[in-house]
C-alpha atoms as a PDB file:
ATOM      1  CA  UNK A   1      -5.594  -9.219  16.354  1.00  0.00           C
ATOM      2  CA  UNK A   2      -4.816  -7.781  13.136  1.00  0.00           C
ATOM      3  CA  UNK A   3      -4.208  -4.206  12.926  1.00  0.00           C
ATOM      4  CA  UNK A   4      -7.684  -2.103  11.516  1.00  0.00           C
ATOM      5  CA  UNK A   5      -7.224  -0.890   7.738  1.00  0.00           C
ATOM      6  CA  UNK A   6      -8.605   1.500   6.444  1.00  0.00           C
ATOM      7  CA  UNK A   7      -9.084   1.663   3.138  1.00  0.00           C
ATOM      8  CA  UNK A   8     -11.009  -2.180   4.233  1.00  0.00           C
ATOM      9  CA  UNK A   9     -11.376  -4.102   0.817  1.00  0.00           C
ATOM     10  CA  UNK A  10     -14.913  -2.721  -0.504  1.00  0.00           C
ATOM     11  CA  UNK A  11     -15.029  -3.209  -4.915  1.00  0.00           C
ATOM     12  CA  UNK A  12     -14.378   0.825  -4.891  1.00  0.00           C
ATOM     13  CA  UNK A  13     -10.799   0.057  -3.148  1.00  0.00           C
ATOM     14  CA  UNK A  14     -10.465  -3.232  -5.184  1.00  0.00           C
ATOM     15  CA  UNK A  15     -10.671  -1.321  -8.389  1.00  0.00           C
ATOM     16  CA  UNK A  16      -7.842   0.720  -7.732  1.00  0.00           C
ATOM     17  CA  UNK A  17      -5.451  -1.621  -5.998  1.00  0.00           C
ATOM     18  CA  UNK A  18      -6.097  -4.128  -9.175  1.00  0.00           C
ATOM     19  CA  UNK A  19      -4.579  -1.317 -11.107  1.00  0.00           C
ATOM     20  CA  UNK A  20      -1.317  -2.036  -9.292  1.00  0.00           C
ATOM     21  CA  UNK A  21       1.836  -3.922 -10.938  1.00  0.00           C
ATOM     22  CA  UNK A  22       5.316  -4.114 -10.057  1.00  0.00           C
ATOM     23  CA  UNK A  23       5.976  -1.354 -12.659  1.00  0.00           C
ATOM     24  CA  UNK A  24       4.246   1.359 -11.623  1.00  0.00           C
ATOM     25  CA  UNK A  25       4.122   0.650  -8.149  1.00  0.00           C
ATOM     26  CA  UNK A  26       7.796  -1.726  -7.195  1.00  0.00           C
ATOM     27  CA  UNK A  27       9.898   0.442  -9.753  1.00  0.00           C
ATOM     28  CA  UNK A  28      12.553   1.361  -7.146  1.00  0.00           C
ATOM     29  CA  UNK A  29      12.843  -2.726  -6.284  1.00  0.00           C
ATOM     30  CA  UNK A  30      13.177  -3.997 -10.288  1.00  0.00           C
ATOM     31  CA  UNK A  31      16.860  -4.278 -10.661  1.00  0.00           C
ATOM     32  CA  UNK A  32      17.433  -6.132  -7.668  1.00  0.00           C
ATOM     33  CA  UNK A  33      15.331  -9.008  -8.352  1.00  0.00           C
ATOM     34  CA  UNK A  34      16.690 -12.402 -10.116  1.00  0.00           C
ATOM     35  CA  UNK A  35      15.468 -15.664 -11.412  1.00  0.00           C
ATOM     36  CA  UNK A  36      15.056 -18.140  -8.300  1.00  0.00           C
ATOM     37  CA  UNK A  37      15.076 -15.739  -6.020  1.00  0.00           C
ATOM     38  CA  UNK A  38      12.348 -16.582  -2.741  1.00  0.00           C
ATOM     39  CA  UNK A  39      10.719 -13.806  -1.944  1.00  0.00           C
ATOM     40  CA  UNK A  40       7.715 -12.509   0.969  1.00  0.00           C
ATOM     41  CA  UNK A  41       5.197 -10.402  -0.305  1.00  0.00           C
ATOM     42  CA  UNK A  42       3.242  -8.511   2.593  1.00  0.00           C
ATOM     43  CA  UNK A  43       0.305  -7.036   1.932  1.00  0.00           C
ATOM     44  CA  UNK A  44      -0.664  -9.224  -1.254  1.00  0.00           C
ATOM     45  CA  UNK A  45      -4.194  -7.993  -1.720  1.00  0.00           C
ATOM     46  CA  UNK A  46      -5.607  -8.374  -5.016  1.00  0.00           C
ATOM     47  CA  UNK A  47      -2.145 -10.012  -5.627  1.00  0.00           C
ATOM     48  CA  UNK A  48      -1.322  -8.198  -8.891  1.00  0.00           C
ATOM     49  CA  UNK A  49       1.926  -6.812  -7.877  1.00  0.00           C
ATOM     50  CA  UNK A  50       2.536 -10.337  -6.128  1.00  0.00           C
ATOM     51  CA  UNK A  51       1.599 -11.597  -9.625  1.00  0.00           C
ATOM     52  CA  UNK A  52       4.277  -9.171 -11.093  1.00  0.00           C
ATOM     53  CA  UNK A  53       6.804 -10.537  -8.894  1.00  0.00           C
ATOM     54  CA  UNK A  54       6.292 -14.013  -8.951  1.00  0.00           C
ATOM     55  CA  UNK A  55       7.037 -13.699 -12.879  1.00  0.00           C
ATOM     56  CA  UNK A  56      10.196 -12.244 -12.482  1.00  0.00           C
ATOM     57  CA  UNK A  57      11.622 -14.286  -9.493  1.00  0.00           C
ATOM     58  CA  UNK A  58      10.565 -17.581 -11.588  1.00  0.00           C
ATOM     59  CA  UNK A  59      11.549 -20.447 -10.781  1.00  0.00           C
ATOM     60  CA  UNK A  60      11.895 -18.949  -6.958  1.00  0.00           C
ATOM     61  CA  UNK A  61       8.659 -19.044  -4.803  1.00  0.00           C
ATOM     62  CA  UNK A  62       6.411 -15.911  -3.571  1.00  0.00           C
ATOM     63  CA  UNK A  63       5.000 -15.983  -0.089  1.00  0.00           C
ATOM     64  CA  UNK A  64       2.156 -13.772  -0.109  1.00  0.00           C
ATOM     65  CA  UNK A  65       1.108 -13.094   3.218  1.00  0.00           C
ATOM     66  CA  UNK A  66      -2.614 -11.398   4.195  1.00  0.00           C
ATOM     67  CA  UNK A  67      -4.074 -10.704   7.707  1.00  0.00           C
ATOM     68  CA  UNK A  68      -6.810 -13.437   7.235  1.00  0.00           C
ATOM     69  CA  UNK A  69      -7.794 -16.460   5.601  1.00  0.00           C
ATOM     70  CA  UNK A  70     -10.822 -13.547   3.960  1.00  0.00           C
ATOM     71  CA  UNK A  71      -7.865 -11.514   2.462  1.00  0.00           C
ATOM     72  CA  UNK A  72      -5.927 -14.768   1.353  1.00  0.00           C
ATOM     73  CA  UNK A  73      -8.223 -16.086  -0.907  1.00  0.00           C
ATOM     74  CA  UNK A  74      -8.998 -12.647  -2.427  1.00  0.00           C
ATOM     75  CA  UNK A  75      -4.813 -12.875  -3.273  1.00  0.00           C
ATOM     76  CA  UNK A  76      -5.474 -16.403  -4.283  1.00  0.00           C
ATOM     77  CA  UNK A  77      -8.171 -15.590  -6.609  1.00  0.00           C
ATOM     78  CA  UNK A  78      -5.808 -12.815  -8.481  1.00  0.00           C
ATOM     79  CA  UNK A  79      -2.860 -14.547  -8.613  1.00  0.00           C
ATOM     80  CA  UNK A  80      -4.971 -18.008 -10.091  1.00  0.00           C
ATOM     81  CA  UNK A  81      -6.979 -15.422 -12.666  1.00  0.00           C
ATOM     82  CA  UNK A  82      -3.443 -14.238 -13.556  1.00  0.00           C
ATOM     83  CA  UNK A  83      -1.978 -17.685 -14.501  1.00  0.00           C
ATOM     84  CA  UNK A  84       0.847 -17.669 -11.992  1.00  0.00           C
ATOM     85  CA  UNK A  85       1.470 -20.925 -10.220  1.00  0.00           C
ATOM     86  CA  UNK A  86       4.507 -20.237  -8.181  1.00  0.00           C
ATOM     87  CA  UNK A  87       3.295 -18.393  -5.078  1.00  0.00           C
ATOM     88  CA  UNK A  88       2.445 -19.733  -1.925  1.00  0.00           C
ATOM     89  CA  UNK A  89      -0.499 -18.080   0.984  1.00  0.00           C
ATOM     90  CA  UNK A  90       0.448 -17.787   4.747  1.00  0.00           C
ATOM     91  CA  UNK A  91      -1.585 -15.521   7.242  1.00  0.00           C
ATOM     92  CA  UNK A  92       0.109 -14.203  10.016  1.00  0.00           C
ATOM     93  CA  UNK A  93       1.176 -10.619  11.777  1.00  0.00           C
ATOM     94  CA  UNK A  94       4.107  -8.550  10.410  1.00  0.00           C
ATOM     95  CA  UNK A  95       4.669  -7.300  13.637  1.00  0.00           C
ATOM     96  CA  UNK A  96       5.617 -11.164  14.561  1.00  0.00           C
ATOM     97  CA  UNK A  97       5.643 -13.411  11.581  1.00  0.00           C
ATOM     98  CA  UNK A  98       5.725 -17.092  12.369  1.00  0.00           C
ATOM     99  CA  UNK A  99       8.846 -17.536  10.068  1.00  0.00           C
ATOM    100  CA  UNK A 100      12.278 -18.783  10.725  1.00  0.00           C
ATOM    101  CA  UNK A 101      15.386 -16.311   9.926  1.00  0.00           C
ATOM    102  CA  UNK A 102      16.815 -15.578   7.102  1.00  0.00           C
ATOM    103  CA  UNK A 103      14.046 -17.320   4.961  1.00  0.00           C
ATOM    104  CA  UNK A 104      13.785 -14.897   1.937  1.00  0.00           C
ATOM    105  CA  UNK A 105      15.873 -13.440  -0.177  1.00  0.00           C
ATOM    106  CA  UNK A 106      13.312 -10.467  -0.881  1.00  0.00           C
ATOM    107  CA  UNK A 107      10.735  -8.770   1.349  1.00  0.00           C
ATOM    108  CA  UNK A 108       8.719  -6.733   0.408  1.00  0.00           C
ATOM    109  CA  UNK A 109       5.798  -4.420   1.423  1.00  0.00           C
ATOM    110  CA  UNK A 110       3.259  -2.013  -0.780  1.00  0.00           C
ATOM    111  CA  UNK A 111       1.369   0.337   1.241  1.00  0.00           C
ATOM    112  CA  UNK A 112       1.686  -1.507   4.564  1.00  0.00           C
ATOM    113  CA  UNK A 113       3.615   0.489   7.118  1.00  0.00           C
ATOM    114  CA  UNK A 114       1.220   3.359   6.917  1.00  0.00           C
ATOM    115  CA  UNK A 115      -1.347   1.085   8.680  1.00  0.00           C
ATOM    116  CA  UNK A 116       0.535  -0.373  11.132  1.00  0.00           C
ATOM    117  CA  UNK A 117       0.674   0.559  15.311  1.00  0.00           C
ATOM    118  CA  UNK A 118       4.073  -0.452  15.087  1.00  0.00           C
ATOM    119  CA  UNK A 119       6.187   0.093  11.778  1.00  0.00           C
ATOM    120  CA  UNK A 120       9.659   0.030  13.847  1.00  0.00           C
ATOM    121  CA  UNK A 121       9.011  -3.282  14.869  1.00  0.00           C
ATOM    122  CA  UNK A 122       7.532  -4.447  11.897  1.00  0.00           C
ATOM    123  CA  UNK A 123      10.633  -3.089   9.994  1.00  0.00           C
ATOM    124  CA  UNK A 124      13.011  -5.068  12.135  1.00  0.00           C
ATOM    125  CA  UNK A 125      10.921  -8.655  11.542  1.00  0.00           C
ATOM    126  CA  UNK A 126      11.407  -7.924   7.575  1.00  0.00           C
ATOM    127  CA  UNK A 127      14.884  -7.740   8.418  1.00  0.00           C
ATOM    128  CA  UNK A 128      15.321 -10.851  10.607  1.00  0.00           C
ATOM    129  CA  UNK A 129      13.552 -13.321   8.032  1.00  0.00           C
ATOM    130  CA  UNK A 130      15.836 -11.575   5.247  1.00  0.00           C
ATOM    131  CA  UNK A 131      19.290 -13.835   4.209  1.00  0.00           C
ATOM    132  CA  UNK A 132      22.443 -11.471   4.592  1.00  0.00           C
ATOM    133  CA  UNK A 133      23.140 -10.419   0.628  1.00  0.00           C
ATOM    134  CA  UNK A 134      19.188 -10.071   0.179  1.00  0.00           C
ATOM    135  CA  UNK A 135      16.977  -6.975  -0.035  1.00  0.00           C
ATOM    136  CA  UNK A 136      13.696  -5.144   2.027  1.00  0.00           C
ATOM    137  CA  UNK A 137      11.612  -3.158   0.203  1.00  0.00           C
ATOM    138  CA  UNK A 138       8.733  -1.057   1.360  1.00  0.00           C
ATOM    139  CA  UNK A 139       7.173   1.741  -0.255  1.00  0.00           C
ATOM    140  CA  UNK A 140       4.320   4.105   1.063  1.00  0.00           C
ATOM    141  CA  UNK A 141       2.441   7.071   0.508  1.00  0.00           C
ATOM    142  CA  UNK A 142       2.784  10.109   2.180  1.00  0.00           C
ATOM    143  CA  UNK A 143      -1.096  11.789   2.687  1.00  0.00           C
ATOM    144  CA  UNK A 144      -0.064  15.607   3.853  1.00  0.00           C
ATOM    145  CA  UNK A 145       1.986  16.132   0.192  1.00  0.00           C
ATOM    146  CA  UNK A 146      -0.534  14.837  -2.094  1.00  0.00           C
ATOM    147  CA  UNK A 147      -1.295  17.905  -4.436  1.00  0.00           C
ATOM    148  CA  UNK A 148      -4.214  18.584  -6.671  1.00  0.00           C
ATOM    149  CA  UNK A 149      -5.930  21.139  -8.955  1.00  0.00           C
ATOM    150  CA  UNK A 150      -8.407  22.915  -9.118  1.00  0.00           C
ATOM    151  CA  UNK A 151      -8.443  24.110  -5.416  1.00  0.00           C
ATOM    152  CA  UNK A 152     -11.260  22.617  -3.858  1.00  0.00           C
ATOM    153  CA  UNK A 153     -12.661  23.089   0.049  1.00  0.00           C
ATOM    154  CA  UNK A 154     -14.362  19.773  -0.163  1.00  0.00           C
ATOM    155  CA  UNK A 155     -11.005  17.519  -1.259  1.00  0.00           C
ATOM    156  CA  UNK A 156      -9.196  19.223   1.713  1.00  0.00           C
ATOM    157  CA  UNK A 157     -12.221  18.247   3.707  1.00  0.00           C
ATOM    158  CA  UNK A 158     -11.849  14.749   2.204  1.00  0.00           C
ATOM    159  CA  UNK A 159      -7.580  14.623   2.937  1.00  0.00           C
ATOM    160  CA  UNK A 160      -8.099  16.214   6.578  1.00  0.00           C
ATOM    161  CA  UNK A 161     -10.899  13.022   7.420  1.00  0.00           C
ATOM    162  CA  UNK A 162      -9.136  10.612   6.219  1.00  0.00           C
ATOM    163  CA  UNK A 163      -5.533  11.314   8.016  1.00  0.00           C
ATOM    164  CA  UNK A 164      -8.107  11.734  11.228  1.00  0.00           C
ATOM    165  CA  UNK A 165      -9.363   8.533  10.768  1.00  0.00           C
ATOM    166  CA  UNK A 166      -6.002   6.518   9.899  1.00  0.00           C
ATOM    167  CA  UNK A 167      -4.590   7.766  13.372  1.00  0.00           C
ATOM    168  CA  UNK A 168      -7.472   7.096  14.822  1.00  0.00           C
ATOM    169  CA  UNK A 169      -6.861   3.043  13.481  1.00  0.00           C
ATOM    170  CA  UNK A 170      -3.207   3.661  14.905  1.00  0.00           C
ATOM    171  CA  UNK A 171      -1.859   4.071  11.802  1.00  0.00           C
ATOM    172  CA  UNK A 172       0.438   7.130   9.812  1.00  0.00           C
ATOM    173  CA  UNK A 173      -1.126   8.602   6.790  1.00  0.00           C
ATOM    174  CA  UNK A 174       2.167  10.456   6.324  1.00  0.00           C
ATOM    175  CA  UNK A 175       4.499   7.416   6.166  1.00  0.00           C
ATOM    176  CA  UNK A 176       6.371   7.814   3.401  1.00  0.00           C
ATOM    177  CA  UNK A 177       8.665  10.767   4.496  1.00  0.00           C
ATOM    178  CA  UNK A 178       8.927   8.638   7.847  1.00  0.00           C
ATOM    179  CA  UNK A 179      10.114   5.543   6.136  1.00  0.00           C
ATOM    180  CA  UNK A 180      14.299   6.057   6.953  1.00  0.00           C
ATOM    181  CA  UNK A 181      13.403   7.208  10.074  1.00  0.00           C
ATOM    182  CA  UNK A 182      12.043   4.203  10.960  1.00  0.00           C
ATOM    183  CA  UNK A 183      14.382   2.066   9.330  1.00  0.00           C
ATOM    184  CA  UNK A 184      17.210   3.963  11.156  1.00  0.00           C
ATOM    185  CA  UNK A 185      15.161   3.214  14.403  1.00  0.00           C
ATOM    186  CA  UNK A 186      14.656  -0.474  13.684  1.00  0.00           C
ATOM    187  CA  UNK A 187      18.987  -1.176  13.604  1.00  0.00           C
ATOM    188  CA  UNK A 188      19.231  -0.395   9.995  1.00  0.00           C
ATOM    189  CA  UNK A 189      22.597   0.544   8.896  1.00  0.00           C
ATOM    190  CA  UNK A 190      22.450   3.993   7.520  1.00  0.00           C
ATOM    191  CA  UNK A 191      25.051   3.037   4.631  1.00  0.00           C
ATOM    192  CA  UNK A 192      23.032   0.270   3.899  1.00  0.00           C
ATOM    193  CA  UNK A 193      20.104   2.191   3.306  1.00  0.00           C
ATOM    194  CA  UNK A 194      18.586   3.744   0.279  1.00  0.00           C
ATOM    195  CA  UNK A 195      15.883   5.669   0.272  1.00  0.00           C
ATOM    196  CA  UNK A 196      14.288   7.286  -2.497  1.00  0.00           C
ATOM    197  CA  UNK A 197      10.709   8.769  -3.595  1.00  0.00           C
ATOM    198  CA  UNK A 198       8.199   8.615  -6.768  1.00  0.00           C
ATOM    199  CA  UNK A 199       4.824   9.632  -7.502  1.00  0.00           C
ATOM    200  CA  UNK A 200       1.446   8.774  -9.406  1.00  0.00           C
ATOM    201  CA  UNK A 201       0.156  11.175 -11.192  1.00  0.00           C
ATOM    202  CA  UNK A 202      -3.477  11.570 -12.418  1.00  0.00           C
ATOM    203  CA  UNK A 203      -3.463  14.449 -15.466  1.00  0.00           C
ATOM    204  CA  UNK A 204      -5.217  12.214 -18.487  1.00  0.00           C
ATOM    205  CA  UNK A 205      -8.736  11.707 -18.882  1.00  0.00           C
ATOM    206  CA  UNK A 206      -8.683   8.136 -18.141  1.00  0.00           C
ATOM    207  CA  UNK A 207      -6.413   7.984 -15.336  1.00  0.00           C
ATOM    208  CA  UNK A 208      -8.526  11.270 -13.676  1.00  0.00           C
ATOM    209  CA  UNK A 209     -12.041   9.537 -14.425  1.00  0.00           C
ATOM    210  CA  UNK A 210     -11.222   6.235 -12.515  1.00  0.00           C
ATOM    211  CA  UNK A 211      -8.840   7.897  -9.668  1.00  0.00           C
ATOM    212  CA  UNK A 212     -12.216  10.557  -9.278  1.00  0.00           C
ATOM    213  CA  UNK A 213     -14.764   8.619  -9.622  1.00  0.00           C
ATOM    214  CA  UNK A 214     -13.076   5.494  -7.437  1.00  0.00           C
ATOM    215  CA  UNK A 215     -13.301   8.289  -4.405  1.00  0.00           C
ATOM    216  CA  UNK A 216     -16.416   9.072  -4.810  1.00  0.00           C
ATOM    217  CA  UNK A 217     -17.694   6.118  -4.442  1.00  0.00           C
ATOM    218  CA  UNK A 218     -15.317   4.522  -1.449  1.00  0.00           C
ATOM    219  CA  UNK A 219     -15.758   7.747   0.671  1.00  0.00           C
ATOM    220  CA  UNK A 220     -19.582   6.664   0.403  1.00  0.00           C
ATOM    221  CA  UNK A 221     -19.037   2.741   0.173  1.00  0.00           C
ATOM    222  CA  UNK A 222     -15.938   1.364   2.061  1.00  0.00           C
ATOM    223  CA  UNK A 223     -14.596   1.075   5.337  1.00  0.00           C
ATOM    224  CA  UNK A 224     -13.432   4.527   5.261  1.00  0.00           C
ATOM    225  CA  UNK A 225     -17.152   6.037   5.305  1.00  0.00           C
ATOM    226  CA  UNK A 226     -18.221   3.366   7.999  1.00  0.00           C
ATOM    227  CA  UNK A 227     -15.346   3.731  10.279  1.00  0.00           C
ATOM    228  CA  UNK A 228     -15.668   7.472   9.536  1.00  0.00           C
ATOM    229  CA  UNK A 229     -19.333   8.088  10.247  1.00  0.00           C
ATOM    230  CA  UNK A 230     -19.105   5.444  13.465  1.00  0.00           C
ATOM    231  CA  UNK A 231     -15.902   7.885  14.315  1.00  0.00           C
ATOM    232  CA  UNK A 232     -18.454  10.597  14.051  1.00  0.00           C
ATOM    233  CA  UNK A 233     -15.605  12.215  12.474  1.00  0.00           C
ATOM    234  CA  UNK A 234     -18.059  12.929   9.205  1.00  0.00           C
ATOM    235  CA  UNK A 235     -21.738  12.801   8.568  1.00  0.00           C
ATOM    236  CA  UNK A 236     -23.440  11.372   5.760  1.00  0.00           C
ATOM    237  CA  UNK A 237     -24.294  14.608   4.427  1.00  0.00           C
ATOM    238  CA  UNK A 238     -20.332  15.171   4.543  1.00  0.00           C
ATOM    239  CA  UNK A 239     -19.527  12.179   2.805  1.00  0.00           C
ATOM    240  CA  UNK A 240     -21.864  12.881   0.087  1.00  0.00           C
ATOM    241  CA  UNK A 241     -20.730  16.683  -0.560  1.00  0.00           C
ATOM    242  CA  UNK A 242     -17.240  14.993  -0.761  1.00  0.00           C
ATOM    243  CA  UNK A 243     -18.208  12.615  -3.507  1.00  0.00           C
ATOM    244  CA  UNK A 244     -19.852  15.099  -5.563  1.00  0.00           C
ATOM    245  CA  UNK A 245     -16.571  17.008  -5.248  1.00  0.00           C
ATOM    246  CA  UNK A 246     -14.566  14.141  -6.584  1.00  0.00           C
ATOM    247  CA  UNK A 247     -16.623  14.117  -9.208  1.00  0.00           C
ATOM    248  CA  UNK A 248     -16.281  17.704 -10.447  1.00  0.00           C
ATOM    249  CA  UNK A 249     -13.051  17.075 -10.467  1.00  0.00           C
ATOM    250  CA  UNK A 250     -12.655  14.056 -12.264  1.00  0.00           C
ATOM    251  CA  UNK A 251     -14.873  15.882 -14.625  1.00  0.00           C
ATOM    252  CA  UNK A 252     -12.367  19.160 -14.832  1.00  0.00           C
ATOM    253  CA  UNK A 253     -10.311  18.780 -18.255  1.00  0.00           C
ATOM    254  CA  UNK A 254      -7.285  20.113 -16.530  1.00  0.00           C
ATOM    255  CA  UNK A 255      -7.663  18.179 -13.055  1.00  0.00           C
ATOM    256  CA  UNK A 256      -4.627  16.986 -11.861  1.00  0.00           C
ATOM    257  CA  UNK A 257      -3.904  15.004  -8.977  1.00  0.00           C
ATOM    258  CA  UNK A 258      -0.055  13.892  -7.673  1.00  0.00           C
ATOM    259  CA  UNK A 259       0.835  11.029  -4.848  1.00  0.00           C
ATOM    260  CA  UNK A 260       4.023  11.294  -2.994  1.00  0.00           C
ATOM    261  CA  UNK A 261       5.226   8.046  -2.024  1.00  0.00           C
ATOM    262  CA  UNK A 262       8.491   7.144   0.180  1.00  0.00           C
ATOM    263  CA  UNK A 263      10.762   4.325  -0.819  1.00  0.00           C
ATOM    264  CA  UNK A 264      13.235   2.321   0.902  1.00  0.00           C
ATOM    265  CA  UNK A 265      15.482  -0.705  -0.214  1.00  0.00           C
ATOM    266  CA  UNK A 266      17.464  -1.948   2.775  1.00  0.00           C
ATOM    267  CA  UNK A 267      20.457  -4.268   2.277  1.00  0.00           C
ATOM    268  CA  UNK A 268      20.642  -7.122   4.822  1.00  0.00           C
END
């Protein structure tokens, strides 16, 4: 059984994750990709950093592998809009993928560890279907050191719920300072292991509007505010007071918003 996420794949997550591309969110992973290189993209989503990717490893082949045939075909559907022909769609578990070793000369993973009941073990199945000479990749954020301003009760209401609730679906909101710790744990060798960190950061009007507004509505219409009020870890009254506080915000001409997220290239 596939682990629980979150975030689950409402239009008010969609949004956001289709704002995703291999340069603003794979940065730390560029330089180390080539032309017919075959690489495994977990976590495809949307598929628009898998669309990315698939681009630059041309002629070589993306795997994108989903949880469920559900989450496949949304990938599917993204990477088909996008024009890109050379990927191919597996479901399976991360914590056990059905794949034989050293299959890929890239693996990579966006925002995936932080969900998982068991990112050690996951970690050392990335590593076992990567070639000696090739590359894993995972990047994730890291919930406690996101920063914003203005101050607002609400939005600290709004962080404090949501790391609640992704422990509570066995995950770690806090992953990204936890990534080399994990990597050390899963038989990485610390010389082989580079680690780094970058951030998002909403300060412009458009970038503040949709990252505001996109909160307000998933913390009323996603997963999170189902799993949340069945939880009874909020109430709908909750939920709504957090909206409208996304929204002041996103309407505050000097609201500004920063994402901490942990990076990790490990050298098989």
């Amino acid at each position: 059984m596939a682990p629980a996420y979150t975030h689950g794949h409402a239009e008010s997550v969609l949004r956001s994750h289709r704002t995703r591309t291999a340069a603003n969110s794979a940065a730390y992973l560029l330089g180390e990709l080539r032309p017919g290189q075959a690489l495994l993209d977990i976590g495809s989503g949307p598929g628009t950093i898998t669309a990315d990717l698939a681009r630059l490893v041309a002629p070589g082949r993306v795997t994108a592998l989903e949880t469920s045939d559900e989450i496949v075909a949304l990938t599917r559907t993204g990477i088909t809009g996008a024009g890109v022909e050379n990927v191919d769609y597996l479901v399976g578990d991360v914590h056990a993928l059905d794949l034989p070793d050293d299959s890929f000369d890239v693996v990579h993973a966006h925002q995936v560890l932080q969900h998982l009941p068991d990112p050690v073990q996951a970690l050392r199945e990335m590593v076992r279907v990567c070639r000696p000479g090739g590359v894993v990749a995972v990047r994730d954020a890291d919930y406690e050191a996101f920063t914003w301003y203005p101050t607002s009760p609400w939005l600290d209401r709004w962080l404090a719920l949501y790391r609640d609730l992704a422990r509570r679906n066995d995950g770690e909101p806090d992953a990204g300072r936890r990534l080399l710790s994990w990597a050390l744990a899963a038989g990485a060798d610390p010389a082989r292991v580079t680690a780094t960190a970058s951030v998002w950061c909403y300060a412009d009007d458009e970038s503040r509007t949709a990252w505001g507004l996109g909160w307000a509505d998933r913390i009323v219409h996603s997963a999170v505010a189902s799993q949340s009020l069945a939880a009874g870890l909020a109430t709908p009254t909750v939920l709504n007071e957090i909206a409208n506080a996304w929204r002041t915000w996103a309407a505050t001409p000097d609201g500004w918003f920063t994402l901490l997220h942990g990076e990790l290239l490990i050298r098989v």
